[in-house]
Protein backbone atom coordinates (compact mmCIF):
# COMPACT_ATOMS: atom_id res chain seq x y z
CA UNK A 1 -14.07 -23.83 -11.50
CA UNK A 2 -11.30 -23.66 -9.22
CA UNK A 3 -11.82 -22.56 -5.58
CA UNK A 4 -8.81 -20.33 -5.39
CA UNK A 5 -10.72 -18.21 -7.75
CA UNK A 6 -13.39 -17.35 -5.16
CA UNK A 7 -12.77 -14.97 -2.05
CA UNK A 8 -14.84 -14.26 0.88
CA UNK A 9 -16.67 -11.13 1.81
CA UNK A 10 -14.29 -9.84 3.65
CA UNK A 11 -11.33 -10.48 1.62
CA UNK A 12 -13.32 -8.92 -1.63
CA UNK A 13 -13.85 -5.81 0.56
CA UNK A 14 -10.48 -5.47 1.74
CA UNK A 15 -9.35 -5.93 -2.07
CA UNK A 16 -11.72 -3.09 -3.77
CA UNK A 17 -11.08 -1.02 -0.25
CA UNK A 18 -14.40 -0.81 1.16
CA UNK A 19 -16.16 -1.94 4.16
CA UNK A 20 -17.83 -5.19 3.75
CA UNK A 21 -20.82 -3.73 4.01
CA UNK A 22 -20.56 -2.38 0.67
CA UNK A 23 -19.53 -4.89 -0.80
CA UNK A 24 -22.82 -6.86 0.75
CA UNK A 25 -24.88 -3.66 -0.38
CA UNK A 26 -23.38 -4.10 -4.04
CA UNK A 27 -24.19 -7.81 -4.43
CA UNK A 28 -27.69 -7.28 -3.10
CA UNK A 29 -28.41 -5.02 -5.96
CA UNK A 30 -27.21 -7.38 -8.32
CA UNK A 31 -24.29 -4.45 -9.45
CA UNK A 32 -21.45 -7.31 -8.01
CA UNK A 33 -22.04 -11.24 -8.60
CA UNK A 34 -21.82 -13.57 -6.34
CA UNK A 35 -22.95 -17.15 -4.96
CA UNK A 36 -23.23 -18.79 -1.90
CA UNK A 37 -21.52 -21.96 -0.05
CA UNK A 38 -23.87 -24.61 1.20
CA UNK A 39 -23.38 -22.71 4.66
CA UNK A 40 -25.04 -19.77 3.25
CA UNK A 41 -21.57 -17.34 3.05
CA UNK A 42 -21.12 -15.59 -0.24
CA UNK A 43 -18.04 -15.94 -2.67
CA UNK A 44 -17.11 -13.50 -5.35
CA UNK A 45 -15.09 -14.50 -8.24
CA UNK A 46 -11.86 -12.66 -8.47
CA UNK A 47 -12.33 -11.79 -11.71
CA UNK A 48 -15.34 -10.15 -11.08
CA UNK A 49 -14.01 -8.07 -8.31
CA UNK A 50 -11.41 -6.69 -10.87
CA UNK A 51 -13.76 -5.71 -13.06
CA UNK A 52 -16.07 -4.16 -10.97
CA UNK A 53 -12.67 -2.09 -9.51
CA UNK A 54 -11.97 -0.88 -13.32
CA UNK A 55 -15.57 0.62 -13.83
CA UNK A 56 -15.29 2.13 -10.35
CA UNK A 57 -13.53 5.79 -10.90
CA UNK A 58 -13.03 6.06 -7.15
CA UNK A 59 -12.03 2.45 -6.42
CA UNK A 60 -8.20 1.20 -6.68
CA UNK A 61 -7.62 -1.91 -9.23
CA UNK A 62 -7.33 -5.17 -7.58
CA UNK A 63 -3.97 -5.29 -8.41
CA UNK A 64 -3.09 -2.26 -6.28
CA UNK A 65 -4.03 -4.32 -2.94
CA UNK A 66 -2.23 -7.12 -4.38
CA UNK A 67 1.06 -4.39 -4.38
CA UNK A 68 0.39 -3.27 -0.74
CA UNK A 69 0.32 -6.94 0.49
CA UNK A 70 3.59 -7.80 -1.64
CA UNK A 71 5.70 -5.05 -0.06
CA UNK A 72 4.20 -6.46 3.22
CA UNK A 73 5.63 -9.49 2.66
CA UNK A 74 8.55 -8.27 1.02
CA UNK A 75 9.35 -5.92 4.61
CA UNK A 76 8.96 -9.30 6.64
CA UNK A 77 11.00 -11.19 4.80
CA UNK A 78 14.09 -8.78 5.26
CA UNK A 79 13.92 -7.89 8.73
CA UNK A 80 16.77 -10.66 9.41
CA UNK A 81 18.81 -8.86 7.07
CA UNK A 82 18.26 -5.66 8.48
CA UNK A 83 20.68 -6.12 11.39
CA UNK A 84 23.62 -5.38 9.15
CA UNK A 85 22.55 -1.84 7.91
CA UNK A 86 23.83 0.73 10.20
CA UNK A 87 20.98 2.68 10.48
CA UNK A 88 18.63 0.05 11.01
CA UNK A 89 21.23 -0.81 14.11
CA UNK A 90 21.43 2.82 15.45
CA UNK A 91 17.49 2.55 16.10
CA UNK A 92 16.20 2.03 19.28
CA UNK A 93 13.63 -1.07 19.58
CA UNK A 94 10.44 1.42 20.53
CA UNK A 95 11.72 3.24 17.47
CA UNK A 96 11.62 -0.25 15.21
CA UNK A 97 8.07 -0.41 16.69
CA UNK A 98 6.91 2.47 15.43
CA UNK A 99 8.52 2.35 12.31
CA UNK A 100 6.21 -0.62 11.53
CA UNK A 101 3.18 0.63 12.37
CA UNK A 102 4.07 3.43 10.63
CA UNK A 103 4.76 1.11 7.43
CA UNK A 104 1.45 0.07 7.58
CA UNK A 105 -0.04 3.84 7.58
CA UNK A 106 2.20 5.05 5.14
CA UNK A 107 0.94 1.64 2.97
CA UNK A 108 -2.96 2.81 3.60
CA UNK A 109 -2.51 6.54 2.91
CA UNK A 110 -0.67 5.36 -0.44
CA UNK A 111 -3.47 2.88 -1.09
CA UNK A 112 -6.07 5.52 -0.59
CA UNK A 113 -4.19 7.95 -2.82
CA UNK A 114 -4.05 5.78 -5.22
CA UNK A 115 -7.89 4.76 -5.02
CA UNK A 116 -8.77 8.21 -5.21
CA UNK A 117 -7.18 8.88 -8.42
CA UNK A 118 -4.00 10.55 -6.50
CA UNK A 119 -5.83 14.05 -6.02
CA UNK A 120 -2.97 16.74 -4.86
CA UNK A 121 -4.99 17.03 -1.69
CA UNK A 122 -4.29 13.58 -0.81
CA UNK A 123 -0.25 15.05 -0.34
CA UNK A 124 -0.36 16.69 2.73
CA UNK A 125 -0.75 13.03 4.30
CA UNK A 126 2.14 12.30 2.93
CA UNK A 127 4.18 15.16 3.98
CA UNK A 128 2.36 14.47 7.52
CA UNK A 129 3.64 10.72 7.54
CA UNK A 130 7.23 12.31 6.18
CA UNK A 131 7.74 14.37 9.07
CA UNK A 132 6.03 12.12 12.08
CA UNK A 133 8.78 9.54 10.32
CA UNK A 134 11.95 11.93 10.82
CA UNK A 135 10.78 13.18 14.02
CA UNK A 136 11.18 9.39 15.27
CA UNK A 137 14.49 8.93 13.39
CA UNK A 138 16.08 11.90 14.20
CA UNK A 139 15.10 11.79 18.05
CA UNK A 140 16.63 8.69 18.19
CA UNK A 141 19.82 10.20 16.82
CA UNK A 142 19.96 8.93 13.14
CA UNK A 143 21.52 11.52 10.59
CA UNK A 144 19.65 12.81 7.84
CA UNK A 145 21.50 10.13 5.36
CA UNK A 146 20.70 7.27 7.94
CA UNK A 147 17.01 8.20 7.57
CA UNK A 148 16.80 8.79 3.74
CA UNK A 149 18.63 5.21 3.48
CA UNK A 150 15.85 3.26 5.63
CA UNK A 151 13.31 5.36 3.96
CA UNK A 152 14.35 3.93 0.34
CA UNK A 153 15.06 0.86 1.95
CA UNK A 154 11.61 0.65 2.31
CA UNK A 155 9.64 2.34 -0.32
CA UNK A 156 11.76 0.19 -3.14
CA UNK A 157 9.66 -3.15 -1.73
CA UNK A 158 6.49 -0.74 -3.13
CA UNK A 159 8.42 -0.13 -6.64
CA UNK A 160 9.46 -3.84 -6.86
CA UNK A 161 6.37 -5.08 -6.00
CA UNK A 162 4.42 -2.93 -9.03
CA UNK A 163 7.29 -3.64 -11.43
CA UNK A 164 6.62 -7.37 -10.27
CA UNK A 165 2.99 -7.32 -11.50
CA UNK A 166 3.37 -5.26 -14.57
CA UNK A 167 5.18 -8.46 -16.46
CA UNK A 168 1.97 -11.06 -14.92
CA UNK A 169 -1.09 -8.54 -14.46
CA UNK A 170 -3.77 -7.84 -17.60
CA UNK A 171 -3.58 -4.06 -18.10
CA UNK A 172 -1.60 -2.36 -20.51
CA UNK A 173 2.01 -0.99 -20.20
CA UNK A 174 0.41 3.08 -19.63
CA UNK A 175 -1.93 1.81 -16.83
CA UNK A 176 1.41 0.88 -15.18
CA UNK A 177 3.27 3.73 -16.21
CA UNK A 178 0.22 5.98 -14.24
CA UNK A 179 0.44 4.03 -11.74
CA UNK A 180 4.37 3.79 -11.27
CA UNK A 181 3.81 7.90 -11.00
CA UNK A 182 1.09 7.96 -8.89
CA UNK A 183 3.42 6.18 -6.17
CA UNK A 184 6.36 8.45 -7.01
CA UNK A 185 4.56 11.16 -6.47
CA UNK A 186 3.16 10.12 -2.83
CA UNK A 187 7.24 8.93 -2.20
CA UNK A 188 8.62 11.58 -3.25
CA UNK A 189 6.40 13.94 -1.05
CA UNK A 190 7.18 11.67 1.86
CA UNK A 191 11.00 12.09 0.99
CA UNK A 192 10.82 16.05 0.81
CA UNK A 193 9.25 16.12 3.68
CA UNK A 194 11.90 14.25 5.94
CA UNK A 195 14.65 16.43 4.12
CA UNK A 196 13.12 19.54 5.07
CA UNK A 197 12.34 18.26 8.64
CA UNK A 198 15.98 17.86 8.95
CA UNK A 199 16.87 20.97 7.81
CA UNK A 200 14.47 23.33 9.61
CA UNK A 201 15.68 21.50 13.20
């Protein structure tokens, strides 16, 4: 069996979501398999991990990780190109900092909301992140257009990235159609949020 099947502890935590811990807790009771290198550190098949996610009401599918670290990769790759969008260039550097970090939250809140089975409750994080997002944007003197612009700049890596593994990943076309609304739902919260942000000022 092929190596590249297998995953640490840590990376088969960070894929169903959980601390490591858990993960250790699970494999103890025999509930997630597992096997051990020569050096005593256990593996866990991939496989397995994705279908002990899909039995798991509040744990996200494998695949939904997979999403998060694609529109990672997708943001890092572009940055270069950035410099030629107008509203990317009307942001201060401090303001580019944050804007990353606050990627990376935005990312996590989604991934939890999506974990979670996208509860309503799980919204007023993302109106939260929508408004600590135009605060930034609009202090730094970007109009309301220049902030919706990098905002769907951004959140169209997410929608690639699941439209990416809909054509490769096993599950069938209404598990991605959920999930496709799930993260429209989170987005568009986000969106309505900066709107009304810039409206109220």
């Amino acid at each position: 069996m092929s190596e590249s099947e297998w995953v640490s502890l840590r990376q088969a935590a960070e894929m169903l979501g959980v601390h490591p811990a858990t993960v250790r807790n699970w494999a103890d009771k025999g509930d997630l398999p597992s096997r051990r290198t020569p050096g005593g550190h256990r593996r866990f098949r991939k496989n397995d991990l994705l279908q002990y996610a899909e039995t798991q009401g509040e744990l996200q599918p494998l695949e939904v990780q997979v999403i998060i670290q694609n529109a990672l990769g997708q943001t890092r790759m572009q940055v270069g190109a950035l410099n030629t969008e107008a509203w990317y260039a009307n942001m201060s550097e401090s303001t580019r900092e944050e804007m990353r970090s606050q990627g990376r939250r935005v990312l996590e809140a989604l991934r939890q909301y999506v974990a979670q089975g996208a509860p309503d409750s799980r919204l007023a994080e993302a109106i939260t992140l929508g408004k600590s997002y135009a605060q930034y944007l609009s202090n730094d003197g970007l109009s309301l257009p220049q902030a919706v612009r990098g905002f769907l700049y951004f959140s169209d890596f997410v929608i690639n990235s699941i439209l990416t593994w809909s054509e490769i990943a096993p599950r069938s076309a209404s598990e991605w159609a959920n999930l496709l609304r799930q993260v429209n739902t989170f987005i568009h919260a986000m969106l309505l949020s900066i709107i009304e942000y810039y409206e109220a000022e």
